[in-house]
N, C-alpha and C. Protein backbone atom coordinates (compact mmCIF):
# COMPACT_ATOMS: atom_id res chain seq x y z
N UNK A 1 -6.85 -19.82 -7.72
CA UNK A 1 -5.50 -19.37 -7.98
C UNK A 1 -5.40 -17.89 -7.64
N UNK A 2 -4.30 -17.47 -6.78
CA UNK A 2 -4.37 -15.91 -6.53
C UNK A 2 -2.69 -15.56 -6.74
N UNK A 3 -2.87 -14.32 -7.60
CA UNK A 3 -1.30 -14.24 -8.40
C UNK A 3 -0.95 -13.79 -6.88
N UNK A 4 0.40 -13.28 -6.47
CA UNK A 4 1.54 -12.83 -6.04
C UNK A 4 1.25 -11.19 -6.05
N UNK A 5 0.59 -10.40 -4.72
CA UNK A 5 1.18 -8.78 -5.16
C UNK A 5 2.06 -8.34 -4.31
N UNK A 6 2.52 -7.19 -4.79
CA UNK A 6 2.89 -6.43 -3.75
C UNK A 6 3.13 -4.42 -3.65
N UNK A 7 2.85 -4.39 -2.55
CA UNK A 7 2.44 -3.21 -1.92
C UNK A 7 3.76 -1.96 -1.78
N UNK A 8 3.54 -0.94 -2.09
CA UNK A 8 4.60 -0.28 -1.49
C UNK A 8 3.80 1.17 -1.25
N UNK A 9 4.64 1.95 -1.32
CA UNK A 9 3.90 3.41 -0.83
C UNK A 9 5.10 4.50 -1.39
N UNK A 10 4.38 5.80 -1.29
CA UNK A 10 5.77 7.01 -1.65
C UNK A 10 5.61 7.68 -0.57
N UNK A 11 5.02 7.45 0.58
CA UNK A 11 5.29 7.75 2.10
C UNK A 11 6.36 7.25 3.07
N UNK A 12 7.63 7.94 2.93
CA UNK A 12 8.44 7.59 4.19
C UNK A 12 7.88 7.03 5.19
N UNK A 13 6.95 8.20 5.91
CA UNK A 13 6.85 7.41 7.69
C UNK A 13 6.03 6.20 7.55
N UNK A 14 4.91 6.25 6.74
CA UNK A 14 3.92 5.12 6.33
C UNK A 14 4.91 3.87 6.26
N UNK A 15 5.90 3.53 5.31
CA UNK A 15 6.96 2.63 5.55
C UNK A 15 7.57 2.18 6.26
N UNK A 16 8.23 3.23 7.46
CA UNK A 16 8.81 3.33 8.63
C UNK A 16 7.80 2.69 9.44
N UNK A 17 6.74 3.05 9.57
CA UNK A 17 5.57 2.61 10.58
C UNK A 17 5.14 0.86 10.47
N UNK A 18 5.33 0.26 9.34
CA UNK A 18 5.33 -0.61 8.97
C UNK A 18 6.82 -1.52 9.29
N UNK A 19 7.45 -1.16 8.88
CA UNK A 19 8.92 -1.54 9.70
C UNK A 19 9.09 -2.02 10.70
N UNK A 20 8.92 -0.84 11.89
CA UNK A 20 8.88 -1.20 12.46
C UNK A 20 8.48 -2.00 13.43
N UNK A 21 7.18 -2.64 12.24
CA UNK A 21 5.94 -3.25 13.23
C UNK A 21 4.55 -2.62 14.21
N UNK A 22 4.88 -1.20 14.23
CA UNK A 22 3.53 -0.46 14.34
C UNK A 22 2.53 -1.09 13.86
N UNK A 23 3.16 -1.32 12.33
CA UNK A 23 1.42 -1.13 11.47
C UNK A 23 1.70 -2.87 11.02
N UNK A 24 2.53 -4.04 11.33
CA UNK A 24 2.41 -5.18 11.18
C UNK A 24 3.06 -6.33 11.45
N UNK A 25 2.47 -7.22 11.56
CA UNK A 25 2.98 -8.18 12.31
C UNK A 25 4.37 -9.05 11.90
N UNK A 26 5.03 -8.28 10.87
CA UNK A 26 5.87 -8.97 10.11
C UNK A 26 7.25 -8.11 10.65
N UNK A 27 6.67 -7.09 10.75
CA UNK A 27 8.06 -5.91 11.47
C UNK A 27 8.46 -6.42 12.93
N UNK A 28 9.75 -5.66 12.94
CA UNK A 28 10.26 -6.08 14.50
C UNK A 28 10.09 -4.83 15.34
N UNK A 29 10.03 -4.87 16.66
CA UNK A 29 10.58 -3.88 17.55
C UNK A 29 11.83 -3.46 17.91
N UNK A 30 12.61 -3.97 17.36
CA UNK A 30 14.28 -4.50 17.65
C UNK A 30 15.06 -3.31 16.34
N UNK A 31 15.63 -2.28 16.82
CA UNK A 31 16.11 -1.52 15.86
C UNK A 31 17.64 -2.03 15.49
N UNK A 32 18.11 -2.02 14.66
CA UNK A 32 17.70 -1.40 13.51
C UNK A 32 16.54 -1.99 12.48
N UNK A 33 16.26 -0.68 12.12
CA UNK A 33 14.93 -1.25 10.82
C UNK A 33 15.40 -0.54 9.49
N UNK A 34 14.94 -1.57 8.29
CA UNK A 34 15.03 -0.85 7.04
C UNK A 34 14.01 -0.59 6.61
N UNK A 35 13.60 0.14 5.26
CA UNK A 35 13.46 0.33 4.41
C UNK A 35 13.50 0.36 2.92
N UNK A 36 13.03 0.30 1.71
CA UNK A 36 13.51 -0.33 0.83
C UNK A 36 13.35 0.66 -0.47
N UNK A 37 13.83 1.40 -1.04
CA UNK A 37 13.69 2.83 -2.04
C UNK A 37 13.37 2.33 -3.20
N UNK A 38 12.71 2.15 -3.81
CA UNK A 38 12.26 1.72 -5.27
C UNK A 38 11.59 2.78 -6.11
N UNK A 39 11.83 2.36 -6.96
CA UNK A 39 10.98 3.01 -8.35
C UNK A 39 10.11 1.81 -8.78
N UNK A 40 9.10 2.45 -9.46
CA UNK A 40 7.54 1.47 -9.63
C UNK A 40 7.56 2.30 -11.20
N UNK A 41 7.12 1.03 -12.36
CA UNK A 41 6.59 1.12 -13.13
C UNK A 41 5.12 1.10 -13.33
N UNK A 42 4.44 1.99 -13.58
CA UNK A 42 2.81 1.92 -13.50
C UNK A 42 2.55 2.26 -14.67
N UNK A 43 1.67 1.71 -15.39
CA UNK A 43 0.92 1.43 -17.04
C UNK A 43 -0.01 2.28 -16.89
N UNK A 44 -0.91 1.73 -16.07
CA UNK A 44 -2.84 2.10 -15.92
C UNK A 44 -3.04 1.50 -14.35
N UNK A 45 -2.51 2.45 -13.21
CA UNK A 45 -3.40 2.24 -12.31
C UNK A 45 -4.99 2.35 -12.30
N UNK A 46 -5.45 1.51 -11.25
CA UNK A 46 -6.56 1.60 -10.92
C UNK A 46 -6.97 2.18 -9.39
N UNK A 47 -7.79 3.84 -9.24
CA UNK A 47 -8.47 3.86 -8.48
C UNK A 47 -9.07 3.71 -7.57
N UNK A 48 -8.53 3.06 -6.14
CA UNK A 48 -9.71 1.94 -4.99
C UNK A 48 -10.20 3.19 -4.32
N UNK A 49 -11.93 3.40 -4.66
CA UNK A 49 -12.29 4.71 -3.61
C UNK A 49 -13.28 3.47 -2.93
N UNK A 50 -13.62 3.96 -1.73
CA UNK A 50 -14.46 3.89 -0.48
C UNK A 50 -16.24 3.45 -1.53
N UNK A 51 -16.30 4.41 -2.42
CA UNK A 51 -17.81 5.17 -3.01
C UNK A 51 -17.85 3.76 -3.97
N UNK A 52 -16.99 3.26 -4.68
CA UNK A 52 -16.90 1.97 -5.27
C UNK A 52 -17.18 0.96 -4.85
N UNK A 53 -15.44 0.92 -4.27
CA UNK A 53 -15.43 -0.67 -3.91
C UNK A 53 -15.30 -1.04 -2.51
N UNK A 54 -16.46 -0.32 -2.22
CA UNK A 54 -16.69 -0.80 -0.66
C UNK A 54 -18.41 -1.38 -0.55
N UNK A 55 -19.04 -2.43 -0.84
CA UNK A 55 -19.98 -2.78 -0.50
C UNK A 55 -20.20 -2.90 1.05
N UNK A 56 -19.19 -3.69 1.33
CA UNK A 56 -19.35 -3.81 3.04
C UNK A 56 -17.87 -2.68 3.46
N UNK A 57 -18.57 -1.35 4.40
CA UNK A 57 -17.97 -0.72 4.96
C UNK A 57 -16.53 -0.95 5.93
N UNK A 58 -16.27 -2.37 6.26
CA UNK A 58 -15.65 -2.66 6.76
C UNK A 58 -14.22 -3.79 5.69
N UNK A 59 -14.84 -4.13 4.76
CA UNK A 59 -13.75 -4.57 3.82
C UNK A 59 -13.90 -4.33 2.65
N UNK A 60 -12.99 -4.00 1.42
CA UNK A 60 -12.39 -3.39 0.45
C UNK A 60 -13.21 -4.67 -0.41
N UNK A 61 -13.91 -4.80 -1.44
CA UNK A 61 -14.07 -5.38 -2.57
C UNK A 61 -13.38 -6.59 -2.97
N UNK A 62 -11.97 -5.83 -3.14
CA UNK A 62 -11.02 -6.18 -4.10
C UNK A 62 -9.86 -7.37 -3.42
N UNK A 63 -9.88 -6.84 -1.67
CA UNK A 63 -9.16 -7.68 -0.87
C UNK A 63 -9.04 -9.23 -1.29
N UNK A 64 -7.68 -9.51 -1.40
CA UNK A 64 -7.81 -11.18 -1.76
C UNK A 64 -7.85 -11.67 -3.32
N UNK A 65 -7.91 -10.63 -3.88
CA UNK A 65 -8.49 -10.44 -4.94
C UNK A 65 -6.77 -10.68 -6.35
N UNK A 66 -6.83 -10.82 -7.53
CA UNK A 66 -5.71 -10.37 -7.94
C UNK A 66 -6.07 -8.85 -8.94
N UNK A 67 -5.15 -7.89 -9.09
CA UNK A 67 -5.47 -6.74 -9.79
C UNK A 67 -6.71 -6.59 -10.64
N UNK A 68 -7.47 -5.58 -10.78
CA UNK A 68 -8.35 -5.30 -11.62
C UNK A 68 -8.25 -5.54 -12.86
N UNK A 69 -8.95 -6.36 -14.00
CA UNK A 69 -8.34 -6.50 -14.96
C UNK A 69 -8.74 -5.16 -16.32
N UNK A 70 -7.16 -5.33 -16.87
CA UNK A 70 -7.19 -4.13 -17.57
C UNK A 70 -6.47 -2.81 -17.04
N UNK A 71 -5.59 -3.23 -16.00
CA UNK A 71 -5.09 -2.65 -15.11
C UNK A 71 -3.74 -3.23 -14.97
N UNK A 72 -2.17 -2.67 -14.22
CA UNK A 72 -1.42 -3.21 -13.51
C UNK A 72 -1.13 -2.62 -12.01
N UNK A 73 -2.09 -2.00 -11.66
CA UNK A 73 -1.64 -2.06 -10.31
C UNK A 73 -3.29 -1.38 -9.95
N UNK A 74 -3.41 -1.24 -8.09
CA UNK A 74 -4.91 -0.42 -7.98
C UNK A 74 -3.53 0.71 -6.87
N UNK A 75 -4.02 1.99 -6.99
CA UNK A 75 -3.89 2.97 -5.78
C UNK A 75 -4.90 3.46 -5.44
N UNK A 76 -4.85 3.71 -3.62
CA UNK A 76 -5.36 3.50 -2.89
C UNK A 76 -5.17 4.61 -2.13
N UNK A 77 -5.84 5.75 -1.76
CA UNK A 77 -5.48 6.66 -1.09
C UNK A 77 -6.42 6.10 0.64
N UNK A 78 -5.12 6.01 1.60
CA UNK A 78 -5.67 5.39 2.81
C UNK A 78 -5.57 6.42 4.04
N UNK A 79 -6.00 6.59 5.47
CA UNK A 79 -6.30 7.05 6.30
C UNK A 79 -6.50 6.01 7.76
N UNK A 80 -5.52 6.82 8.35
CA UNK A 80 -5.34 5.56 9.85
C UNK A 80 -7.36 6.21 10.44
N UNK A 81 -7.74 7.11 10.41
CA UNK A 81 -9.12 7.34 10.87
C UNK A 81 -10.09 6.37 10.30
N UNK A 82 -9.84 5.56 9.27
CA UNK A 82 -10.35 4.91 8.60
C UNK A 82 -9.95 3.16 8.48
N UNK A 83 -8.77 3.05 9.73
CA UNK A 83 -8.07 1.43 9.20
C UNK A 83 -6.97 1.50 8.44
N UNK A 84 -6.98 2.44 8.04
CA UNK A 84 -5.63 2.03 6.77
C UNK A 84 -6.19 1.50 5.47
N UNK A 85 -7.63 2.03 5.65
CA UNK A 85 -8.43 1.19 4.37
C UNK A 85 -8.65 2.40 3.33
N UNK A 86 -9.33 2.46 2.18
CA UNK A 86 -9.38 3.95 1.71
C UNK A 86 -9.97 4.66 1.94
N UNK A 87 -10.13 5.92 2.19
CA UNK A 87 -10.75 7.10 2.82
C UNK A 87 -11.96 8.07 1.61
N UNK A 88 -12.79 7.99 1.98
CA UNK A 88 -14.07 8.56 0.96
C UNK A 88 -13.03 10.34 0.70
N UNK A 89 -13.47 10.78 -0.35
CA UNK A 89 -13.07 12.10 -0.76
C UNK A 89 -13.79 13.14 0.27
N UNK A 90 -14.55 12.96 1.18
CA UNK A 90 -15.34 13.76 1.52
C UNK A 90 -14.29 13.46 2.90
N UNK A 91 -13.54 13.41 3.22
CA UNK A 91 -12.53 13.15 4.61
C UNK A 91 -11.28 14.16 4.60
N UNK A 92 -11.07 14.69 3.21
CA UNK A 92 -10.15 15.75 2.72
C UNK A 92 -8.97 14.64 2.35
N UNK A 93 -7.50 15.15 2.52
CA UNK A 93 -6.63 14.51 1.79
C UNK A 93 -6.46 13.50 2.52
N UNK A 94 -6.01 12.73 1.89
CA UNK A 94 -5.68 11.16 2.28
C UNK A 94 -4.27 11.35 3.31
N UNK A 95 -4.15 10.43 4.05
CA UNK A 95 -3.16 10.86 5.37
C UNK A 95 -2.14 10.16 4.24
N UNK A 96 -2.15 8.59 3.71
CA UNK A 96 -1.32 8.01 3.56
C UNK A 96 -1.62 7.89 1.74
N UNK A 97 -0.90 7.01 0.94
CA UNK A 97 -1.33 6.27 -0.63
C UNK A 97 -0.48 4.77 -0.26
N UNK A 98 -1.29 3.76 -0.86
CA UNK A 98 -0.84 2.70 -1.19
C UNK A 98 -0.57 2.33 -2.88
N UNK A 99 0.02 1.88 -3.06
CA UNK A 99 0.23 1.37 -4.39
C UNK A 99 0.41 -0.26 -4.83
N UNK A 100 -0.48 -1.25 -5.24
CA UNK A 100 -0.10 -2.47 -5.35
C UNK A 100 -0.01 -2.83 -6.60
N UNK A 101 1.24 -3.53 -6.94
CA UNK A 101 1.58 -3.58 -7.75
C UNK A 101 0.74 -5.17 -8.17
N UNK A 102 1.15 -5.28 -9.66
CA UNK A 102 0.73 -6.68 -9.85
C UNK A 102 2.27 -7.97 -10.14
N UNK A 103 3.16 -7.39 -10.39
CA UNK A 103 4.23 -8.07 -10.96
C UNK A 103 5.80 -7.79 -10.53
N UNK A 104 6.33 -8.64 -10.44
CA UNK A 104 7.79 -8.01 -9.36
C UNK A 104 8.43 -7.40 -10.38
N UNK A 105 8.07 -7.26 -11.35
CA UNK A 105 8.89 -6.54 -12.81
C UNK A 105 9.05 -5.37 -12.72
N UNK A 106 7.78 -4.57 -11.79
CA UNK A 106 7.46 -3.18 -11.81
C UNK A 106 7.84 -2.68 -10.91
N UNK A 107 8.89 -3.53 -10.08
CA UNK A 107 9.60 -3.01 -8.80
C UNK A 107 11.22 -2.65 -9.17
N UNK A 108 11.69 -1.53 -8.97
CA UNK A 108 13.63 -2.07 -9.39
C UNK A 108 14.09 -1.37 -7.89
N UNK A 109 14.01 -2.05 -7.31
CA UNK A 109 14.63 -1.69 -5.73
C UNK A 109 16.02 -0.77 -5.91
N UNK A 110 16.79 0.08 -5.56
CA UNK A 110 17.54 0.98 -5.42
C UNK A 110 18.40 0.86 -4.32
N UNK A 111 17.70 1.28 -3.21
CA UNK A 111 18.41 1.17 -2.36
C UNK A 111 17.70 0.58 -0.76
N UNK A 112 18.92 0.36 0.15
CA UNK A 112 18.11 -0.22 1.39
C UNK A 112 18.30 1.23 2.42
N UNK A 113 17.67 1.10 2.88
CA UNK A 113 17.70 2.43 4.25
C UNK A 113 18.19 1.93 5.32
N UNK A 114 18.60 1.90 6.06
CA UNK A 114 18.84 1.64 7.61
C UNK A 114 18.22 2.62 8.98
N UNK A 115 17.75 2.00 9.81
CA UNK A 115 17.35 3.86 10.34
C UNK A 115 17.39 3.06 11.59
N UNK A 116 17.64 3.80 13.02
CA UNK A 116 17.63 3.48 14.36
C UNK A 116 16.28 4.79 14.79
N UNK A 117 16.00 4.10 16.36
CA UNK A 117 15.05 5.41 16.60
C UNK A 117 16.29 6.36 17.41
């Protein structure tokens, strides 16, 4: 059984990049693209560093996984030099942050964006 998450970020372009399908296969090339402005309720994030929960250098621990328990969400400080996966502290600041939530409760969407290039 694997609950339902979902992902957002407090990075504009990181979003945008995603949108548009840069960063996935779910985005279009076809402008216009949105965006989606929310506020996130967070209890007790959890932490995802590189120094943890990376046994195998190439995938995250936790991937696939549902939230850490004892937790409602994990953040994730990520880096395109790195995949988009999390970036060890020793890389300096994180280019991007992810935030996954565990529950659509902790999402209250606001507003939609519209943006052309």
């Amino acid at each position: 059984y694997q609950r339902r998450v979902h992902g957002v970020t407090p990075n504009v372009d990181y979003a945008i990049r995603y949108s548009t399908g840069e960063l996935s296969q779910h985005g279009t090339t076809t402008s216009p693209w949105c965006v989606i402005l929310s506020c996130c309720a967070v209890g007790m994030a959890y932490p995802v560093t590189r120094d943890v929960n990376y046994s195998n250098p190439n995938q995250c621990d936790l991937f696939g996984k549902t939230i850490k328990s004892g937790y409602d969400c994990h953040y994730i400080p990520v880096s395109e030099s790195f995949g988009f996966q999390a970036c060890p502290v020793s890389c300096g600041p994180p280019q991007y942050y992810e935030l996954v939530a565990s529950q659509d409760s902790q999402l209250l969407p606001l507003a939609i964006i519209w943006f052309t290039s």
